[in-house]
Every structure is written in C-alpha cells, then in structure tokens.
Protein backbone atom coordinates (compact mmCIF):
# COMPACT_ATOMS: atom_id res chain seq x y z
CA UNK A 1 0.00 0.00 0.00
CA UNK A 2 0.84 3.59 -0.96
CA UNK A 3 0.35 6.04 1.67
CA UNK A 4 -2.59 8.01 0.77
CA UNK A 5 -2.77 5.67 -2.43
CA UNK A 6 -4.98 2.49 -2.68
CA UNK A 7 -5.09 -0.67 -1.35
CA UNK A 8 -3.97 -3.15 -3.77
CA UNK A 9 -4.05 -6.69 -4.00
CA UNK A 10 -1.91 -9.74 -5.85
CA UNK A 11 -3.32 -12.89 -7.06
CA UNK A 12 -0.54 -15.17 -7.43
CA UNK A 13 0.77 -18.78 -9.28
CA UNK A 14 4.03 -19.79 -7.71
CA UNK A 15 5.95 -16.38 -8.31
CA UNK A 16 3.51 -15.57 -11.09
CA UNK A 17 0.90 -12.67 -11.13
CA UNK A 18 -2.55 -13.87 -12.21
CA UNK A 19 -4.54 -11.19 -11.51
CA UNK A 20 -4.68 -7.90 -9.35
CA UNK A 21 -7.45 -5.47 -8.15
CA UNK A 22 -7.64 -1.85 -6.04
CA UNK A 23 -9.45 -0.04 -3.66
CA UNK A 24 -9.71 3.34 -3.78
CA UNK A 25 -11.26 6.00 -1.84
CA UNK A 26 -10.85 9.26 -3.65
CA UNK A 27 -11.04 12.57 -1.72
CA UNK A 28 -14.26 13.91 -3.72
CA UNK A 29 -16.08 10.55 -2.60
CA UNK A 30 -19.31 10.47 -0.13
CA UNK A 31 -18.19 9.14 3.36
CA UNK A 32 -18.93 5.63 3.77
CA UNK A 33 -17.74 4.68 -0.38
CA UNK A 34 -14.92 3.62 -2.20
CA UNK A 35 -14.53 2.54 -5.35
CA UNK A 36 -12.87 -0.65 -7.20
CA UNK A 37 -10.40 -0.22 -9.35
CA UNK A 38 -7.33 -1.74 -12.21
CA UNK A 39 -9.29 -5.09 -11.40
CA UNK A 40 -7.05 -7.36 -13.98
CA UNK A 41 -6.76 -11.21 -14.49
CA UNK A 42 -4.23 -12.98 -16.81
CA UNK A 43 -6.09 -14.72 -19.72
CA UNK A 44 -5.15 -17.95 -18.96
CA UNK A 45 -6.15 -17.47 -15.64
CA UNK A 46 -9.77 -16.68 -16.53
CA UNK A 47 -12.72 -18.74 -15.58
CA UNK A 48 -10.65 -20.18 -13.09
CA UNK A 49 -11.96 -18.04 -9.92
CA UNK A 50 -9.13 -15.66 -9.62
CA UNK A 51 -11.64 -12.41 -10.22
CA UNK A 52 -13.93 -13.67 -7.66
CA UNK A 53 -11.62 -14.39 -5.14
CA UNK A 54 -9.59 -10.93 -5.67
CA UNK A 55 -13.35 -9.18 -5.37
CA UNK A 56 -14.32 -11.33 -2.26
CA UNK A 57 -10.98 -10.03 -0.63
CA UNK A 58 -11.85 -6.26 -1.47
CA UNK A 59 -14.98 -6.87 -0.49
CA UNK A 60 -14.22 -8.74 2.88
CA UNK A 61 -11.37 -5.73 3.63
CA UNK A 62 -13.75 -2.70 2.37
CA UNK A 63 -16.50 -3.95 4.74
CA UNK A 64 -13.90 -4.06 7.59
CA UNK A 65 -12.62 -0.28 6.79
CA UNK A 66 -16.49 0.76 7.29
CA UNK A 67 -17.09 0.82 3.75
CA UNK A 68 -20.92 0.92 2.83
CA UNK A 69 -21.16 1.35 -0.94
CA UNK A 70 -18.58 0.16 -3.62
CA UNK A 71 -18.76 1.54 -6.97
CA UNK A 72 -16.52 0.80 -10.16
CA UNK A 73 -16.61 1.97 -13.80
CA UNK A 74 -16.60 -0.55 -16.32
CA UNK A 75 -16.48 0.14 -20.26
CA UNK A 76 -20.05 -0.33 -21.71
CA UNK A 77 -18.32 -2.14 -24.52
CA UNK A 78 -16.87 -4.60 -22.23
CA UNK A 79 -19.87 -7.00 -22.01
CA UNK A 80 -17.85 -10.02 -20.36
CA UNK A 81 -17.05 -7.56 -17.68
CA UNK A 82 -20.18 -6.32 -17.03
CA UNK A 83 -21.59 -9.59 -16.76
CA UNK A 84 -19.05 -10.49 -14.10
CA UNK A 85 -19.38 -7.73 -12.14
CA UNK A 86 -23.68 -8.22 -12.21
CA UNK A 87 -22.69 -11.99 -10.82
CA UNK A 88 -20.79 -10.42 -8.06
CA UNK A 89 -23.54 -8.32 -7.08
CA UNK A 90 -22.84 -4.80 -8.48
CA UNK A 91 -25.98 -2.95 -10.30
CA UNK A 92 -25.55 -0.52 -13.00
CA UNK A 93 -26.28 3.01 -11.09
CA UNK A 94 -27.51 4.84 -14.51
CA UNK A 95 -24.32 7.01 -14.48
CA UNK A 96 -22.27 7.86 -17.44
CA UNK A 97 -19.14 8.93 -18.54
CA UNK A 98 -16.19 9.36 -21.23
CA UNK A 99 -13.20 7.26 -20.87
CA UNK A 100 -10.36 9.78 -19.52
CA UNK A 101 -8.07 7.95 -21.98
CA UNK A 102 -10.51 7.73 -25.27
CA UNK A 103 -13.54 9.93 -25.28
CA UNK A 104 -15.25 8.16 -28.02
CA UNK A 105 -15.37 5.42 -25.58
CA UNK A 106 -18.23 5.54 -22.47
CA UNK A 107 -17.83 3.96 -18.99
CA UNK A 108 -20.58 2.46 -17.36
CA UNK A 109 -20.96 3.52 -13.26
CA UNK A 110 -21.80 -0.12 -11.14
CA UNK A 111 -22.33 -0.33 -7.45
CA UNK A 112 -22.47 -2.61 -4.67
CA UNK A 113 -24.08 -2.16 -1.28
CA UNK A 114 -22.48 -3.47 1.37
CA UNK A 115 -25.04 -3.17 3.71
C-alpha cells in the first residue's frame, strides 16, 4: 500500500501474477464509499476463480474499513465484464461517462451495497 494511495491486492501462481485489483477512496467521494479499481486477471487465468476471489478479498477488507457502498466503472463495450461484475452483485447506477483515456469510448458507473 501507498500512503494516501490504494489498497492493492496480488493474485498469485508460484511467483507468477494472475490477476490484481484496487481499492480506492478518492477525496471527492461520499463518506462511507470507495470505489474498485485496475481489477485485472491474466487470460489464462480466466474462468478459473481468480476475479472472484480478488473481489471477495476487497470486499471482505472494504466492509472491515467501514465501507458501505462500492462503486466501479466498467467500459459499456466490455460486455464479459459487465456480466461479471452483475454476478458479483454490483448494479448498474444509470451514471455515465467518457473514458479519460478515449472519449469516443463511455464507462458504465456499477455499485455494490455493502449493507
């Protein structure tokens, strides 16, 4: 962990990364919400439960750190994506926006209540 930065964790195989995911809680964010972020998997690695257990983990530590609602963007072209993150619970929250990196491109707002 970064000080200040997120909390990041490491999926590994033996000494090889398989997958990683963040949590971050940025400064403009409502109290009580963080958001999930650079959530990555190796290809070979997918369908094998690496995603889910990297979310569980975020999950399991955001709940701990008081963390109520969890909230990621996700591009709307990425359908595989979107369909994971609806498995793990997340709803689409009707929020919109341009990719900072490609315009043309629109990211989808998802959240999870953590109750």
């Amino acid at each position: 962990m970064v000080a200040g930065g997120p909390a990041l964790w490491l999926a590994r195989d033996g000494e090889r990364p398989v997958g990683t995911v963040g949590l971050w809680r940025a400064d403009d964010q409502p109290a009580g919400e963080a958001h999930l972020i650079g959530m990555w998997v190796s290809g070979g690695e997918r369908g094998s439960g690496v995603a889910e257990a990297l979310v569980a983990a975020l999950v399991e530590h955001a709940r701990g750190e008081g963390v109520r609602r969890l909230t990621l963007d996700v591009a709307r072209e990425n359908l595989r994506a979107r369909r994971f993150y609806a498995r793990a619970g997340f709803v689409p929250t009707g929020q919109t926006g341009a990719m900072p990196w490609d315009p043309s491109c629109v990211e989808l707002r998802m959240a999870l209540d953590l109750g």
